[in-house]
C-alpha atoms as a PDB file:
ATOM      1  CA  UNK A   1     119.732 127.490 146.364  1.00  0.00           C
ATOM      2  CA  UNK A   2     119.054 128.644 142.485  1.00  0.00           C
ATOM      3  CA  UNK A   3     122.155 129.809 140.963  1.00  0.00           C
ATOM      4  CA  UNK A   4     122.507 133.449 140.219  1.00  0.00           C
ATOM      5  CA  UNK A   5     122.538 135.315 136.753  1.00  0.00           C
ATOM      6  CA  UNK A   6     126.154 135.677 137.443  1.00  0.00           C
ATOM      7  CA  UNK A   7     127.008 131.966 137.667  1.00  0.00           C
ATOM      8  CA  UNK A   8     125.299 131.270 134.233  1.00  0.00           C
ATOM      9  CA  UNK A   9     127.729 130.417 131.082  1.00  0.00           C
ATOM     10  CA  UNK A  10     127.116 130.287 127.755  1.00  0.00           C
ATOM     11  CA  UNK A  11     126.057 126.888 126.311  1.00  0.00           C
ATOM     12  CA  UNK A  12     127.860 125.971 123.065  1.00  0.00           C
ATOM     13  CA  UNK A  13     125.420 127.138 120.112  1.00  0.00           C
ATOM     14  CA  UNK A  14     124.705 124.867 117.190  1.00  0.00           C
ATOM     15  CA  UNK A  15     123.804 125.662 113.390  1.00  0.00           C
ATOM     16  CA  UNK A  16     120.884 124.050 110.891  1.00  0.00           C
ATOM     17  CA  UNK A  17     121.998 123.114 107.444  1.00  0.00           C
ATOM     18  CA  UNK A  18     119.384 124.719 105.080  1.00  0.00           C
ATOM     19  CA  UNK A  19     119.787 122.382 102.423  1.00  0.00           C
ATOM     20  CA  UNK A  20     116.941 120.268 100.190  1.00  0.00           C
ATOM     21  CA  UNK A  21     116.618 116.920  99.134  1.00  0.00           C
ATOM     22  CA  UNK A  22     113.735 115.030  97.951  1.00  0.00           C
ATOM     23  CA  UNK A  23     113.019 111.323  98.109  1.00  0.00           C
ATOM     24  CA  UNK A  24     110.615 109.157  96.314  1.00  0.00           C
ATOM     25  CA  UNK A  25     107.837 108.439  99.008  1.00  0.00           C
ATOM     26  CA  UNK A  26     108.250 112.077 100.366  1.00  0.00           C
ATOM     27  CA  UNK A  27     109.720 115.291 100.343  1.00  0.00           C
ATOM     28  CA  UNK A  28     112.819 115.270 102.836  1.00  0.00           C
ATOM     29  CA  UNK A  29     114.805 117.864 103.841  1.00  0.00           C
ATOM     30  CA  UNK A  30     118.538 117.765 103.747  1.00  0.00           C
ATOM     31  CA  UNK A  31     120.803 115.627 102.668  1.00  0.00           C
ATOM     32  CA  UNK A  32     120.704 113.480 105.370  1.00  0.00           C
ATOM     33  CA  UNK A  33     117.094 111.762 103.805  1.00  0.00           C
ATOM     34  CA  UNK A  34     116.318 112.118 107.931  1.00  0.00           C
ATOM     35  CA  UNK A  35     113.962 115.264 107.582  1.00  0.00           C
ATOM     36  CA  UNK A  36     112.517 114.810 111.301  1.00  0.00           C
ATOM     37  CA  UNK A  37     115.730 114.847 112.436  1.00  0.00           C
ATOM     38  CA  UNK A  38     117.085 117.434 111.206  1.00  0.00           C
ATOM     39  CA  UNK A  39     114.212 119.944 110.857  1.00  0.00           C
ATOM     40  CA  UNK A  40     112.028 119.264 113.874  1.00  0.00           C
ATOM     41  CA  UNK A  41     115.399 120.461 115.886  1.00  0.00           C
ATOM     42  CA  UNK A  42     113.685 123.955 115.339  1.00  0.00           C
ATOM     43  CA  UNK A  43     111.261 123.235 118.182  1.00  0.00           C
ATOM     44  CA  UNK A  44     114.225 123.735 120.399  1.00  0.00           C
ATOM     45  CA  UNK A  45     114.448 127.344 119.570  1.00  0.00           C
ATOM     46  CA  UNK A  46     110.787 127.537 120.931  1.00  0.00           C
ATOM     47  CA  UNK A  47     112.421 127.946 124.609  1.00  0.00           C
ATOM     48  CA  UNK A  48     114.191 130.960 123.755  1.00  0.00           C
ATOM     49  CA  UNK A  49     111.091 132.598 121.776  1.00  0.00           C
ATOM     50  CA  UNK A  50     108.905 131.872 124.484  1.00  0.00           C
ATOM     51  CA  UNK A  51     111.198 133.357 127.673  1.00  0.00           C
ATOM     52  CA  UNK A  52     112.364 136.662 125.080  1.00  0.00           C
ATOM     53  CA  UNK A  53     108.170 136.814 124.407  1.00  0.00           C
ATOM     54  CA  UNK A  54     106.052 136.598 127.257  1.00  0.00           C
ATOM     55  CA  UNK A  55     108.925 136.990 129.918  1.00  0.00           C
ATOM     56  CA  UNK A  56     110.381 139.689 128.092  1.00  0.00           C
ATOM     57  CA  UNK A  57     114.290 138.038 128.406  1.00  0.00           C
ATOM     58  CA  UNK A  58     117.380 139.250 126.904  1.00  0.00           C
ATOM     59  CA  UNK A  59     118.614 136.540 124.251  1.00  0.00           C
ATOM     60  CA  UNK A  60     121.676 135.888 126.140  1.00  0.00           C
ATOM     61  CA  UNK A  61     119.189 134.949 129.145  1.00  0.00           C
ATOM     62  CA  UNK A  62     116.745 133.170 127.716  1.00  0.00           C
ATOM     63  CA  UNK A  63     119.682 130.838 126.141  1.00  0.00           C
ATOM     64  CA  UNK A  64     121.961 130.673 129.681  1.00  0.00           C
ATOM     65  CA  UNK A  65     118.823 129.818 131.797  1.00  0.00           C
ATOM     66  CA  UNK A  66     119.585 126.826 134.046  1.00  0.00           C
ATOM     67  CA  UNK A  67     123.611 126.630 132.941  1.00  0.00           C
ATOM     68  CA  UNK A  68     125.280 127.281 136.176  1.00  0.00           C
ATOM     69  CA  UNK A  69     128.851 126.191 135.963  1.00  0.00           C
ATOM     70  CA  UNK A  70     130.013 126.679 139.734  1.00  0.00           C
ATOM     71  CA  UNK A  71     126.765 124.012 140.212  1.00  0.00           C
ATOM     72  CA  UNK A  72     128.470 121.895 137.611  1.00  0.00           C
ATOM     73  CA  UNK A  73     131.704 121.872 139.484  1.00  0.00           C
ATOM     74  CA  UNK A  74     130.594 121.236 142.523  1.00  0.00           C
ATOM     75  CA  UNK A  75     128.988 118.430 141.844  1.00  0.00           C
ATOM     76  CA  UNK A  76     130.824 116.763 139.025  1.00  0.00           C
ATOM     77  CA  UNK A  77     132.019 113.925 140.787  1.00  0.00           C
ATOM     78  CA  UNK A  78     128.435 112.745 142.075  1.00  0.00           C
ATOM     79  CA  UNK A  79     127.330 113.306 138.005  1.00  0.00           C
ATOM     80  CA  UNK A  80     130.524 111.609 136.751  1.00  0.00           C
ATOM     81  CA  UNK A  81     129.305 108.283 139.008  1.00  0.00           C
ATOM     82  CA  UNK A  82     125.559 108.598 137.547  1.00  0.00           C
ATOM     83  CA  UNK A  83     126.952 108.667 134.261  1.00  0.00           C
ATOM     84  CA  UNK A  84     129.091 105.619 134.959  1.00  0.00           C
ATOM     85  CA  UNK A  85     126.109 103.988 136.257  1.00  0.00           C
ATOM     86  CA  UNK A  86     124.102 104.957 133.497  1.00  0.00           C
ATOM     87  CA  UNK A  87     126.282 103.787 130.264  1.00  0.00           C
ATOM     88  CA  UNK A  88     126.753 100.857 132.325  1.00  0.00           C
ATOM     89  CA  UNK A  89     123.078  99.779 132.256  1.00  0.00           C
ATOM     90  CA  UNK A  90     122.941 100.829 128.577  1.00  0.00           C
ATOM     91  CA  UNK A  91     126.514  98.482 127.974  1.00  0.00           C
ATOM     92  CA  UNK A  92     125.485  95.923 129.514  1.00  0.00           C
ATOM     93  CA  UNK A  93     121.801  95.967 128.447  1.00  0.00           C
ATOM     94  CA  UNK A  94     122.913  95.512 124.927  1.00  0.00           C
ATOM     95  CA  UNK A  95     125.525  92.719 125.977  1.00  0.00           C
ATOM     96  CA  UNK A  96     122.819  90.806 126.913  1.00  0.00           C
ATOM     97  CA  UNK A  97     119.729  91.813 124.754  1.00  0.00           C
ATOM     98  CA  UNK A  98     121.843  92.559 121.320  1.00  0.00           C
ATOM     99  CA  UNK A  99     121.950  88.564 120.663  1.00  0.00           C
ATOM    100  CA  UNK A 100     118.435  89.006 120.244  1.00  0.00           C
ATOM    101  CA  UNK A 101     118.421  92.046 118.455  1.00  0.00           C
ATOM    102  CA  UNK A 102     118.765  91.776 114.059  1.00  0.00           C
ATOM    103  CA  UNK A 103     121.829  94.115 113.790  1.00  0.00           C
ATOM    104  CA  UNK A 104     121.685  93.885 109.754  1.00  0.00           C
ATOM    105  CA  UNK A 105     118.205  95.350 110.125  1.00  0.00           C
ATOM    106  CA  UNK A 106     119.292  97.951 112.366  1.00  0.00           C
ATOM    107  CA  UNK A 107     122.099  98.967 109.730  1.00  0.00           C
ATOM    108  CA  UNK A 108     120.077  98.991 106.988  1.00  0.00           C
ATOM    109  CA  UNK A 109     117.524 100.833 108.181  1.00  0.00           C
ATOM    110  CA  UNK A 110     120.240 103.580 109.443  1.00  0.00           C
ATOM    111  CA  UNK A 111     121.186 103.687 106.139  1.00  0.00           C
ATOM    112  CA  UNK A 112     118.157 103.748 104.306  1.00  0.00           C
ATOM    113  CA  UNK A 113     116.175 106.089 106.313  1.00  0.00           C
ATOM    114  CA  UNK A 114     118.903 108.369 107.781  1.00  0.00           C
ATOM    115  CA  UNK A 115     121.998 107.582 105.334  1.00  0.00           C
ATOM    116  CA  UNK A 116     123.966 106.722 108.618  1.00  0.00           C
ATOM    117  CA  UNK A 117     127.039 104.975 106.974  1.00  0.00           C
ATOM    118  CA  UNK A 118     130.466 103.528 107.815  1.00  0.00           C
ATOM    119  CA  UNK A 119     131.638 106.553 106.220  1.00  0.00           C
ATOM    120  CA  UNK A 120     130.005 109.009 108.332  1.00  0.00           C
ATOM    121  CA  UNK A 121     128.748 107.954 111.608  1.00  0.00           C
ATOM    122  CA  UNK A 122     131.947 109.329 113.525  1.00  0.00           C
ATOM    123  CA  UNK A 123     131.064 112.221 112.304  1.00  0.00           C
ATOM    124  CA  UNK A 124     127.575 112.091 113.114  1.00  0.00           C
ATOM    125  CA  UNK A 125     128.509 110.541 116.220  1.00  0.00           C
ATOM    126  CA  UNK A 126     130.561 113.717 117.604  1.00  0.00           C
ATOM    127  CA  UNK A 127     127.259 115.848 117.072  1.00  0.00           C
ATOM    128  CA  UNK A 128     124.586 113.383 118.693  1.00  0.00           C
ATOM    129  CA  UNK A 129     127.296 113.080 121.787  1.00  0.00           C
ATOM    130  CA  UNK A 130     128.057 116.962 121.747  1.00  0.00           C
ATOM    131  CA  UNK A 131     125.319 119.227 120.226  1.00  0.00           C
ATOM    132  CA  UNK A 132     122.334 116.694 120.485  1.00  0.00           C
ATOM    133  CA  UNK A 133     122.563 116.224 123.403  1.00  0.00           C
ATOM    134  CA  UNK A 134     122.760 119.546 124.734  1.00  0.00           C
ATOM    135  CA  UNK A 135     119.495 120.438 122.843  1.00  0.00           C
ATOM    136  CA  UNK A 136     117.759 117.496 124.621  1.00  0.00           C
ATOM    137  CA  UNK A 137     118.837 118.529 127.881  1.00  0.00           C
ATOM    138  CA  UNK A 138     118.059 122.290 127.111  1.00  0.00           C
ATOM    139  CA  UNK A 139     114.587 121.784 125.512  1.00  0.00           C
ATOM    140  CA  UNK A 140     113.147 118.638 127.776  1.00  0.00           C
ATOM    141  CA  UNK A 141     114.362 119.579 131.079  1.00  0.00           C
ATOM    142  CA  UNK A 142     115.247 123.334 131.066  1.00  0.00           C
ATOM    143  CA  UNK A 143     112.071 123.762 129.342  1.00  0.00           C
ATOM    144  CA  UNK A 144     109.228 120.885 129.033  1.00  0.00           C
ATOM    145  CA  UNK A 145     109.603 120.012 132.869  1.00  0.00           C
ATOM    146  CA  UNK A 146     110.444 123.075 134.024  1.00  0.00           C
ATOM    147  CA  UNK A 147     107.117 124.757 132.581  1.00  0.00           C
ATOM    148  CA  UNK A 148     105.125 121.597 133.612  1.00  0.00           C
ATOM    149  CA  UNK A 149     106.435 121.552 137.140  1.00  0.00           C
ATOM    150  CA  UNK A 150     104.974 125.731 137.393  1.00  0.00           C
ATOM    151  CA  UNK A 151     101.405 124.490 136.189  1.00  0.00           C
ATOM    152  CA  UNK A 152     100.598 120.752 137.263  1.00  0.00           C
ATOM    153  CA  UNK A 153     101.809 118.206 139.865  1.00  0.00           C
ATOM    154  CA  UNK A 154     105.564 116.890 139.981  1.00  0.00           C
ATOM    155  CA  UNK A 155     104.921 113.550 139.093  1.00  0.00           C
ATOM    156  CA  UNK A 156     102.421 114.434 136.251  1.00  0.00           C
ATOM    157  CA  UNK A 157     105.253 116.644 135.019  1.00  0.00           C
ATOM    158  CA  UNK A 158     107.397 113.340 135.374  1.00  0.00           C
ATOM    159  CA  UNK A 159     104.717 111.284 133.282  1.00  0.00           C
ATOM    160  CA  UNK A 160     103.968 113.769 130.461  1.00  0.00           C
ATOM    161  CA  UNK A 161     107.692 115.106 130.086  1.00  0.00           C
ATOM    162  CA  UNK A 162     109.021 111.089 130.097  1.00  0.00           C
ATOM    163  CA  UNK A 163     106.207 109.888 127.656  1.00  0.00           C
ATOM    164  CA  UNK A 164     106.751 112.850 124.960  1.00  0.00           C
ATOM    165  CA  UNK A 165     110.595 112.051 125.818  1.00  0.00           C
ATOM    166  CA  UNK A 166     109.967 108.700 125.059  1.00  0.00           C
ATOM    167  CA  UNK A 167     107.693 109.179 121.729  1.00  0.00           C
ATOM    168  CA  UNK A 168     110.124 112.506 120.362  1.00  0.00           C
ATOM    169  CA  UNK A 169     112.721 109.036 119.997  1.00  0.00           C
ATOM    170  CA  UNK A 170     110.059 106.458 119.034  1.00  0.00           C
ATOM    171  CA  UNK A 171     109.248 108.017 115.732  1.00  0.00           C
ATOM    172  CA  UNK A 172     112.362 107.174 114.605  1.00  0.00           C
ATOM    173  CA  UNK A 173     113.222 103.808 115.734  1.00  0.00           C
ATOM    174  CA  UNK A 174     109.747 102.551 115.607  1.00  0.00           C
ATOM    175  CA  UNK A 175     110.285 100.293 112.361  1.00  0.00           C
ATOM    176  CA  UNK A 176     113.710  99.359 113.353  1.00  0.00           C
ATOM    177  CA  UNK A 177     112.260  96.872 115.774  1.00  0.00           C
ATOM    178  CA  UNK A 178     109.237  94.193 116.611  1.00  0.00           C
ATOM    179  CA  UNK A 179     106.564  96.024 118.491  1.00  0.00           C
ATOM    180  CA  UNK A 180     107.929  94.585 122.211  1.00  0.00           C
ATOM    181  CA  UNK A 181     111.304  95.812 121.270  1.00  0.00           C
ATOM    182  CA  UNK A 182     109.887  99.167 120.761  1.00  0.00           C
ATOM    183  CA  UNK A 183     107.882  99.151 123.774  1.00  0.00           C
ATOM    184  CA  UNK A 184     110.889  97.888 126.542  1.00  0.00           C
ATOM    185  CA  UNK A 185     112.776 101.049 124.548  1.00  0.00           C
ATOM    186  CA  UNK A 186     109.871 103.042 125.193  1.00  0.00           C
ATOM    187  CA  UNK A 187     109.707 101.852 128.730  1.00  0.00           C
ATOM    188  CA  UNK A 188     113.312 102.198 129.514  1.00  0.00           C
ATOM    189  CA  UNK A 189     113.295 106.226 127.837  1.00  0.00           C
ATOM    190  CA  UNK A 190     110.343 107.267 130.363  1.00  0.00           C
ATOM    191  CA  UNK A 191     112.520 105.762 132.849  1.00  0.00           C
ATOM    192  CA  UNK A 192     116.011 107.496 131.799  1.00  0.00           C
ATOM    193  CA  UNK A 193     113.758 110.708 131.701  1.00  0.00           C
ATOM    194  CA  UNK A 194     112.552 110.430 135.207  1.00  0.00           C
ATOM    195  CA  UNK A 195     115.964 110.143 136.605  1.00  0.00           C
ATOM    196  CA  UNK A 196     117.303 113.262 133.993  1.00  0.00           C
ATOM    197  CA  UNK A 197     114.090 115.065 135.547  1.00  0.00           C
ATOM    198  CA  UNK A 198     115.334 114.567 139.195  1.00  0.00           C
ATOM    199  CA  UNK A 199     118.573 114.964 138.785  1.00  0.00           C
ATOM    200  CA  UNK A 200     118.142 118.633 137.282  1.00  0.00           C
ATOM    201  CA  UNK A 201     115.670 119.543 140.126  1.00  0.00           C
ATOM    202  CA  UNK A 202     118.142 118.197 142.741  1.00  0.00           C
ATOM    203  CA  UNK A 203     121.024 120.154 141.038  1.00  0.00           C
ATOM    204  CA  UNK A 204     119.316 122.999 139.387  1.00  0.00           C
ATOM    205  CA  UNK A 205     121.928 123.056 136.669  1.00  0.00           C
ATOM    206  CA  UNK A 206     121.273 121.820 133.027  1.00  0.00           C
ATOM    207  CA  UNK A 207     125.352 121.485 132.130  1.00  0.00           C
ATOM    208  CA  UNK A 208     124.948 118.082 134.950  1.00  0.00           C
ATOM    209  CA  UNK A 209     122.323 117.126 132.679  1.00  0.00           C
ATOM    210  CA  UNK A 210     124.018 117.455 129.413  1.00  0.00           C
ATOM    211  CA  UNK A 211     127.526 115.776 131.253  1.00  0.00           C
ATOM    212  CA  UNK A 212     125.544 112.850 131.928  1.00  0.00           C
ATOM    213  CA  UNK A 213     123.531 112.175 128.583  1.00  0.00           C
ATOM    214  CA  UNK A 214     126.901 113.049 126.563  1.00  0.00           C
ATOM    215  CA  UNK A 215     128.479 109.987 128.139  1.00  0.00           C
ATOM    216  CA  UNK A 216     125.434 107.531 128.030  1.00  0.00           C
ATOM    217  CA  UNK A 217     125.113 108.688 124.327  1.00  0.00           C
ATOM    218  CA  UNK A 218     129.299 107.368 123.773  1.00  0.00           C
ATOM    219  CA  UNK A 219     127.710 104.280 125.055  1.00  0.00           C
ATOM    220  CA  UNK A 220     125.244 104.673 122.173  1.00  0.00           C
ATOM    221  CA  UNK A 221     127.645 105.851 119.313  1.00  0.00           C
ATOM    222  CA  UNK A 222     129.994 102.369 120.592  1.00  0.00           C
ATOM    223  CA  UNK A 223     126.648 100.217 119.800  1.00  0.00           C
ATOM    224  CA  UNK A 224     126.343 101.792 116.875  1.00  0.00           C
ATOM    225  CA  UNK A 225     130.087 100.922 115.798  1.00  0.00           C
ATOM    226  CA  UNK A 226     129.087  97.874 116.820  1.00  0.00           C
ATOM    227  CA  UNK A 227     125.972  97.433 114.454  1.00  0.00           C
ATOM    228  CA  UNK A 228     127.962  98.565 111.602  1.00  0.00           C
ATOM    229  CA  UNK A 229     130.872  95.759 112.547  1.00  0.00           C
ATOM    230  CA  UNK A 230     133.326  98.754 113.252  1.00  0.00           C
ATOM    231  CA  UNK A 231     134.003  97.428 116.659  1.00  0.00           C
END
């Protein structure tokens, strides 16, 4: 059954630096040197444009759609064991793979092209677990698959919404790799995204989703520790 207006809770909001950088191949926004990363994050106020245009939604409905708490509770323990089962693929994948990996390559490129440091990536770490990871959840499934479930076939919704899933993280880690490495990673994002696409249409609540990713993306934040020889 679809949760009711009344069950849905106000996600935690985020805030956009507005400041300006440049660098000497390009102009980048923000101090950062990441542009993409931090300006493309504007696409995820398309969702709430969209529902406040065309189905002419409050603010505060546009931004709670697909949050139901009571669905969160009442199924934490069945997320809490995905979760487990998820960042223990990710661990273990990198236990075995990461000998293979060049982890000085991997730092330098965090540092060069998104001045991810010793210094700050705790920092930056909190906000990829916490806020990132809420806009993911809120803009791919509460939105992309949502909308492509109302006007195509489920597993075409699956495809599409697990390939742009899949590229949205590509353009960033595409040089940090040789091409195979960037195609398993590929491979194995379409495949997290089909289970993050089930698992909201099975739950029909978007704080599951964001519970789950938070903890695979501690997984990620430890392997980045890791890289930078912090662990």
């Amino acid at each position: 059954m679809h949760a009711t207006q009344e069950q849905y809770a106000h996600p935690p909001f985020y805030s956009i630096s507005t400041s300006f950088n440049s660098d000497s191949h390009n102009k980048i926004l923000f101090p950062s040197k990441l542009s993409l990363s931090s300006t493309y994050k504007l696409i995820f106020l398309f969702p709430i444009l969209y529902r406040m245009r065309t189905s002419k939604r409050t603010f505060k409905q546009s931004i709670t759609e697909g949050f139901s708490y009571n669905q969160f509770k009442k199924n934490l323990l069945k997320s809490t064991l995905i979760a487990a089962v998820f960042a223990t693929i990710y661990a273990s994948s990198f236990l075995f793979l990461g000998e293979f990996l060049n982890l000085k390559t991997i730092a330098s490129e965090l540092g060069r092209s998104a001045a991810i440091n010793t210094s700050n990536i705790l920092v930056i770490g909190a906000y990829i677990i916490l806020i990132n990871s809420l806009l993911e959840e809120f803009f791919w499934r509460g939105f992309v698959f949502k909308e492509l479930s109302a006007v195509t076939s489920l597993w075409l919704a699956h495809l599409i919404s697990g390939i742009a899933f899949a590229l949205h993280h590509v353009m960033f880690y595409y040089n940090w790799f040789n091409p195979a490495w960037v195609v398993l990673f590929s491979v194995a994002l379409t495949l997290f995204t089909l289970f993050m696409n089930t698992i909201v249409k099975k739950y029909r609540d978007l704080y599951t989703c964001w519970y789950i990713h938070a903890i695979v993306d501690v997984v990620q934040i430890g392997i980045a520790l890791k890289v930078f020889n912090m662990l």
